[in-house]
PDB file of N, CA and C in Angstrom:
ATOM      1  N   UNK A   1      29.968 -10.384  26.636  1.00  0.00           N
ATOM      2  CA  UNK A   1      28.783  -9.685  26.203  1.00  0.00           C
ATOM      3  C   UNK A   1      28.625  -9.806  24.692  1.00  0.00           C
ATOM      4  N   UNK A   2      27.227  -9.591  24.454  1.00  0.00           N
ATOM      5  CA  UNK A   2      27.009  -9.661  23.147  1.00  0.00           C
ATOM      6  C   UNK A   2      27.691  -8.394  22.187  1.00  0.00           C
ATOM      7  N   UNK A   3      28.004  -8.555  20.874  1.00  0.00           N
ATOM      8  CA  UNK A   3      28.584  -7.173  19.808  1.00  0.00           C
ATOM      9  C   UNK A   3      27.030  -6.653  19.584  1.00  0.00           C
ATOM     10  N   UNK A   4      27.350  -5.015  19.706  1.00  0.00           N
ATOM     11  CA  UNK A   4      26.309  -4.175  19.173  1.00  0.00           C
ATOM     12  C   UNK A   4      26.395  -4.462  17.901  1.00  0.00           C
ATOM     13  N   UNK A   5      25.128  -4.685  17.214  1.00  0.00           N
ATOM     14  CA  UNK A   5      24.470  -4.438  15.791  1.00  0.00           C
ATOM     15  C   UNK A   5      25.112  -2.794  15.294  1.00  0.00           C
ATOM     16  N   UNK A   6      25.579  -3.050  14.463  1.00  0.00           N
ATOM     17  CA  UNK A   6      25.546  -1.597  13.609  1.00  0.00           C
ATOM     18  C   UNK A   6      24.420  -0.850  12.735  1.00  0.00           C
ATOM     19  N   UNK A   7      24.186   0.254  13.076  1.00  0.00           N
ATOM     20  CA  UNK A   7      22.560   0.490  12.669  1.00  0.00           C
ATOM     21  C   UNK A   7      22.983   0.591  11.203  1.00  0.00           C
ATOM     22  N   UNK A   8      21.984   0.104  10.305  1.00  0.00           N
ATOM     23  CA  UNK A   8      21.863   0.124   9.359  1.00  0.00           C
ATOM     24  C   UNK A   8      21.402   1.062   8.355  1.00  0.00           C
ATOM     25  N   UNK A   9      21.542   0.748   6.942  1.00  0.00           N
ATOM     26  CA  UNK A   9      20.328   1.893   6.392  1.00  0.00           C
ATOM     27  C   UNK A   9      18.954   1.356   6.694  1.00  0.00           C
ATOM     28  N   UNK A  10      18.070   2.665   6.807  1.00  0.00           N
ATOM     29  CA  UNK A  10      17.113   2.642   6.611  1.00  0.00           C
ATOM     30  C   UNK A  10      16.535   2.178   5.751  1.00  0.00           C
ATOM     31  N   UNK A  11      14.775   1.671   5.730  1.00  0.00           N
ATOM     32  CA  UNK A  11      14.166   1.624   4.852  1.00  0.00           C
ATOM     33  C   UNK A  11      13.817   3.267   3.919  1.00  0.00           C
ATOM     34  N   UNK A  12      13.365   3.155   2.934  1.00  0.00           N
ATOM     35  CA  UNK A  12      13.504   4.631   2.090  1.00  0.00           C
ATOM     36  C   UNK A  12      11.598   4.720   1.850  1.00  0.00           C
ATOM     37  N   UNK A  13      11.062   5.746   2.470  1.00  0.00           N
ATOM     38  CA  UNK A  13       9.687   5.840   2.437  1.00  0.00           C
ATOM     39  C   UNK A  13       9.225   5.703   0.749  1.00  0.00           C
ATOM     40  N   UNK A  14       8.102   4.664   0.602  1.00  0.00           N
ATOM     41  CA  UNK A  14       8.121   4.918  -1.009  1.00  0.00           C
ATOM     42  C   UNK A  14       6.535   5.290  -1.278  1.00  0.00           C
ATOM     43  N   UNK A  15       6.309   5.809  -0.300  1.00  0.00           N
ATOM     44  CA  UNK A  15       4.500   6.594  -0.662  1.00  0.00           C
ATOM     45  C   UNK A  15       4.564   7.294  -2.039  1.00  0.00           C
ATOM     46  N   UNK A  16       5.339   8.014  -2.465  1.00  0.00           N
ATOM     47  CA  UNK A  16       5.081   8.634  -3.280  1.00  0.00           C
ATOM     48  C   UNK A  16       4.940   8.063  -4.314  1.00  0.00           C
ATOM     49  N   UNK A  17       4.741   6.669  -4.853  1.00  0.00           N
ATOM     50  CA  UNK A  17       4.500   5.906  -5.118  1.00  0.00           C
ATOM     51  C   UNK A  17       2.796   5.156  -5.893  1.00  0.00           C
ATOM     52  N   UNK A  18       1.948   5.802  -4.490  1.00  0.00           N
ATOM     53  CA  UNK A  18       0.690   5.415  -4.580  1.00  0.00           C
ATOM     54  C   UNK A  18      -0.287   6.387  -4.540  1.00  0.00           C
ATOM     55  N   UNK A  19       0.693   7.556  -5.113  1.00  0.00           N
ATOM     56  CA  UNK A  19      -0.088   8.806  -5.388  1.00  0.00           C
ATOM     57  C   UNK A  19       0.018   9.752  -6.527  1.00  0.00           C
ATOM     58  N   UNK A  20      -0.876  10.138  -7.281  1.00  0.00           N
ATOM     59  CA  UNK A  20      -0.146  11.203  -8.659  1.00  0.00           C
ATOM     60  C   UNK A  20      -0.556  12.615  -8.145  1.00  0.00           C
ATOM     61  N   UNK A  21       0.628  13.445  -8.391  1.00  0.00           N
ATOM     62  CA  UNK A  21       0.826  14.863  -8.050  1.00  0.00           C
ATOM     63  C   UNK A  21       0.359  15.504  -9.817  1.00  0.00           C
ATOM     64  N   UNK A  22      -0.918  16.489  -9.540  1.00  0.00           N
ATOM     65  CA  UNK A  22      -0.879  17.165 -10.371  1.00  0.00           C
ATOM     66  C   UNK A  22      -1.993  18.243  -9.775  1.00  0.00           C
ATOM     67  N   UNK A  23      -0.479  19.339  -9.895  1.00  0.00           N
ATOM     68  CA  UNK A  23      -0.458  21.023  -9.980  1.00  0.00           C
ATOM     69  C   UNK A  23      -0.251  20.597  -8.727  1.00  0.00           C
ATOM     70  N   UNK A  24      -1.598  21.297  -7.441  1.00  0.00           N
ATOM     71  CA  UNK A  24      -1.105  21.385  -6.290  1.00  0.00           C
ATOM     72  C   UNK A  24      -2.009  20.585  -5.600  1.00  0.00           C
ATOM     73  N   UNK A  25      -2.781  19.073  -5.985  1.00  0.00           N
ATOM     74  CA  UNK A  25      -3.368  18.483  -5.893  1.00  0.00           C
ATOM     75  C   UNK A  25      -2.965  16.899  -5.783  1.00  0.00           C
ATOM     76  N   UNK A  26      -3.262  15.949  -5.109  1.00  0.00           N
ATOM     77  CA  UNK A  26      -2.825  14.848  -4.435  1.00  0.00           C
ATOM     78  C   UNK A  26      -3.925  13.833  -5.154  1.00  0.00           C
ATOM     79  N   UNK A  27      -3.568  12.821  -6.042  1.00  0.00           N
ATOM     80  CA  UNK A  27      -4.943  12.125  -5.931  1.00  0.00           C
ATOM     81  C   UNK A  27      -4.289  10.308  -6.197  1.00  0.00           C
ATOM     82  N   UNK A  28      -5.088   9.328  -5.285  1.00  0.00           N
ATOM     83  CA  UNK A  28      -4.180   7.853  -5.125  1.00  0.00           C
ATOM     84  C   UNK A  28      -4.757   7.417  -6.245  1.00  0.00           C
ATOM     85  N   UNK A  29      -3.716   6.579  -6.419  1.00  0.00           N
ATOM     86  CA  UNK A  29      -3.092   5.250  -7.824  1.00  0.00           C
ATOM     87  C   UNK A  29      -4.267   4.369  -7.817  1.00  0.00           C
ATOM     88  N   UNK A  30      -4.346   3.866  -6.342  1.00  0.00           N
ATOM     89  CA  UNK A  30      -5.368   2.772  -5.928  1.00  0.00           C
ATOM     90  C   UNK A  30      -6.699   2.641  -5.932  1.00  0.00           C
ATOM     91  N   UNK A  31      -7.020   1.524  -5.895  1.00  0.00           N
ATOM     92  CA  UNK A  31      -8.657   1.612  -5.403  1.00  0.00           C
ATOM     93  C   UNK A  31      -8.697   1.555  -3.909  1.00  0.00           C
ATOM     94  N   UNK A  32     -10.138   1.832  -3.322  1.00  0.00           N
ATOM     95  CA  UNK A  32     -10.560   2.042  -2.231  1.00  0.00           C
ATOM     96  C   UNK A  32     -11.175   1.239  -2.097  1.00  0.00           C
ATOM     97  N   UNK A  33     -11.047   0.037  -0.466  1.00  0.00           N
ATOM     98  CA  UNK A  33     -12.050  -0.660   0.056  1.00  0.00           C
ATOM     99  C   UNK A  33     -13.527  -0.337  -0.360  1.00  0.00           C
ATOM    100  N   UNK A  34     -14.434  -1.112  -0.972  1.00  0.00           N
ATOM    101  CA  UNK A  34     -15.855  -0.964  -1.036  1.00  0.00           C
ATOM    102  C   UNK A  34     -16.582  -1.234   0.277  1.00  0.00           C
ATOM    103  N   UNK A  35     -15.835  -1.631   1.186  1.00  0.00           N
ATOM    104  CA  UNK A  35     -16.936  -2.320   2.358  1.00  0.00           C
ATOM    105  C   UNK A  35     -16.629  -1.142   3.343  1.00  0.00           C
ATOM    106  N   UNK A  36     -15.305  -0.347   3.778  1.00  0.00           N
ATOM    107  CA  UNK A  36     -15.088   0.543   4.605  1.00  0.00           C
ATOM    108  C   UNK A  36     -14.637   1.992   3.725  1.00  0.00           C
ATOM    109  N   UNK A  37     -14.634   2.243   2.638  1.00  0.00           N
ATOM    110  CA  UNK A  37     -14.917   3.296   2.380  1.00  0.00           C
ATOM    111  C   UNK A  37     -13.897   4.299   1.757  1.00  0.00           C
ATOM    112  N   UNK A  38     -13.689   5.261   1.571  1.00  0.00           N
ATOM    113  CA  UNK A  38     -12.555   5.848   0.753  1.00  0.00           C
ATOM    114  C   UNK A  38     -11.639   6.451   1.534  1.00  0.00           C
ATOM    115  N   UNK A  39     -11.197   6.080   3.320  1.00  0.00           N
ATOM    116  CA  UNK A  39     -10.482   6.485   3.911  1.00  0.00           C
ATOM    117  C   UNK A  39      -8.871   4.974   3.766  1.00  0.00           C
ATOM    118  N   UNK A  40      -9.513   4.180   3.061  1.00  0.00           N
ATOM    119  CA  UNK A  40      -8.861   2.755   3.524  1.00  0.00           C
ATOM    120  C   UNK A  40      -8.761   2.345   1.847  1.00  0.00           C
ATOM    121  N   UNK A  41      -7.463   1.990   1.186  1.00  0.00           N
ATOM    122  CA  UNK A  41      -6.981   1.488   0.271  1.00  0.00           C
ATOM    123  C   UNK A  41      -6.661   0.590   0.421  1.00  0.00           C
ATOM    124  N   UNK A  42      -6.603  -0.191  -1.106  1.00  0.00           N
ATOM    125  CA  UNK A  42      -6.719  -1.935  -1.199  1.00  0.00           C
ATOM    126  C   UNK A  42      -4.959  -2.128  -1.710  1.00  0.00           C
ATOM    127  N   UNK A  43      -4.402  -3.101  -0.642  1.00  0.00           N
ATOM    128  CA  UNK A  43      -3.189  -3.531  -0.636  1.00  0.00           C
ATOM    129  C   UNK A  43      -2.876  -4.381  -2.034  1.00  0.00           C
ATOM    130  N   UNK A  44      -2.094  -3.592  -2.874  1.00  0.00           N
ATOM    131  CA  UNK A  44      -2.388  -4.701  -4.438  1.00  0.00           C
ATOM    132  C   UNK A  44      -0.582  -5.534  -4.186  1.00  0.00           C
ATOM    133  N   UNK A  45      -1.465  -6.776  -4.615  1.00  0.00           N
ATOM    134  CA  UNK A  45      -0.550  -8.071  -4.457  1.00  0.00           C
ATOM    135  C   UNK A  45      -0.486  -8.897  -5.997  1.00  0.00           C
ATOM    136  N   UNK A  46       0.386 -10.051  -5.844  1.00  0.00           N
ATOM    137  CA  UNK A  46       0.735 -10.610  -7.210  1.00  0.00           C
ATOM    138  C   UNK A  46      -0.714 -10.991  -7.849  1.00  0.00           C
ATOM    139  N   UNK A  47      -1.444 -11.835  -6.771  1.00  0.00           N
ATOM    140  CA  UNK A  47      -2.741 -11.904  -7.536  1.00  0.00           C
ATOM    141  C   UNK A  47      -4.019 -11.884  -7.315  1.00  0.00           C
ATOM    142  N   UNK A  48      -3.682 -10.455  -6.084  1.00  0.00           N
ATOM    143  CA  UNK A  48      -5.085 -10.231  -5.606  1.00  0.00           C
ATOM    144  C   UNK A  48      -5.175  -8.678  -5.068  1.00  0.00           C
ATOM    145  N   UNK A  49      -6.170  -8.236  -4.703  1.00  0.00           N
ATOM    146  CA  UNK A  49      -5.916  -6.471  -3.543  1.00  0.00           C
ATOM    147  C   UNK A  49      -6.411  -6.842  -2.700  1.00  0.00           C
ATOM    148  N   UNK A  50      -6.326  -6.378  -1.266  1.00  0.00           N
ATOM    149  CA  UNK A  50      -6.885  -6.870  -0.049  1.00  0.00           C
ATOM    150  C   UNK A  50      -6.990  -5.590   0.987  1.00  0.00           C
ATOM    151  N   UNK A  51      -8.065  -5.462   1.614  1.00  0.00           N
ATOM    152  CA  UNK A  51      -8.275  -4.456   2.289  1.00  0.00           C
ATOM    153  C   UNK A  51      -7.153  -5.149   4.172  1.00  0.00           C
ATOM    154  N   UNK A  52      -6.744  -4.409   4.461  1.00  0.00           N
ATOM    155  CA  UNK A  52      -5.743  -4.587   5.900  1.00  0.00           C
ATOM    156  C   UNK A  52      -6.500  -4.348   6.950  1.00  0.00           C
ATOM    157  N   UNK A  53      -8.042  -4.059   6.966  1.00  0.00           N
ATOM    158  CA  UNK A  53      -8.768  -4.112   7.974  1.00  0.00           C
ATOM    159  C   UNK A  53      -9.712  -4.549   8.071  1.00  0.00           C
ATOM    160  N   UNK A  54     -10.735  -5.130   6.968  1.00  0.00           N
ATOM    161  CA  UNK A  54     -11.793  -5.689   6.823  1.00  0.00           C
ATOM    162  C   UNK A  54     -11.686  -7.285   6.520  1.00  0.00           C
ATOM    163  N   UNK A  55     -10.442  -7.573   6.020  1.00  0.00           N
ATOM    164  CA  UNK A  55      -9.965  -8.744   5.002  1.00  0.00           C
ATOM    165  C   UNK A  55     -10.806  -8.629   3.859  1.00  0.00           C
ATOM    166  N   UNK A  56     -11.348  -7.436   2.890  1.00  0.00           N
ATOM    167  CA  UNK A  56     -11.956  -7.687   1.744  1.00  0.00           C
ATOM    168  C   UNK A  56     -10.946  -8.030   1.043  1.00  0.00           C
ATOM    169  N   UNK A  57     -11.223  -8.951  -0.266  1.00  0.00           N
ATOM    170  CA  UNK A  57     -10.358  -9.491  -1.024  1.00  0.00           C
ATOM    171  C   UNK A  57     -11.128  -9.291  -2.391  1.00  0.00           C
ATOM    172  N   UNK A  58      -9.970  -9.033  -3.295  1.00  0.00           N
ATOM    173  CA  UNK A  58     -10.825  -9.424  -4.927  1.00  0.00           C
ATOM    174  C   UNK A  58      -9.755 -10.115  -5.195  1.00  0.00           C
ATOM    175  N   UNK A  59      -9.433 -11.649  -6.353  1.00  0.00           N
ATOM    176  CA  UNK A  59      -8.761 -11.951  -6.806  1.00  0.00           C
ATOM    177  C   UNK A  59      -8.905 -11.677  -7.963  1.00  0.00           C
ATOM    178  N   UNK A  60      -7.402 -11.750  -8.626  1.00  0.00           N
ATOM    179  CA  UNK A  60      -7.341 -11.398 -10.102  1.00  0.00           C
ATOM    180  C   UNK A  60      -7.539 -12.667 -11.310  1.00  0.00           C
ATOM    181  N   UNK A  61      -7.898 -12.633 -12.508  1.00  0.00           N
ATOM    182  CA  UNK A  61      -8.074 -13.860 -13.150  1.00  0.00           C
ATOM    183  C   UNK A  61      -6.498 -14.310 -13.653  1.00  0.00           C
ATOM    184  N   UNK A  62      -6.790 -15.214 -13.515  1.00  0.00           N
ATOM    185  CA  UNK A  62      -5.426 -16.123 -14.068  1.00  0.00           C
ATOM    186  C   UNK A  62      -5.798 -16.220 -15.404  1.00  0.00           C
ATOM    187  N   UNK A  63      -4.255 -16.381 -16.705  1.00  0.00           N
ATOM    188  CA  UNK A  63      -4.221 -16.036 -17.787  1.00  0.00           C
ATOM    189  C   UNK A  63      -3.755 -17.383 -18.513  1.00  0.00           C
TER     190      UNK A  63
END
């Protein structure tokens, strides 16, 4: 038979990340999809943001 895998660590949730806490108020880092709206944030990448449900894309300028 095959050896059991030993469970590993976990990944470590890093939301808190894409949000600033001030007082008792929540407000995101990010921009918001323009085509679907301010429920849906833009995935930021090396050289672009991309919406994960629409495929909106903006690329960034090269330097």
């Amino acid at each position: 038979m095959a050896e059991k895998k030993s469970a590993g660590k976990s990944k470590s949730n890093k939301l808190h990340r894409l949000y600033d806490a001030k007082g008792e108020s929540l407000a995101r880092k990010g921009k918001s999809c323009p085509k679907c709206g301010g429920g849906f944030a833009l995935a930021q990448h090396k050289d672009r943001v991309c919406c994960g449900k629409c495929h909106y894309t903006e690329f960034s300028r090269a330097k």
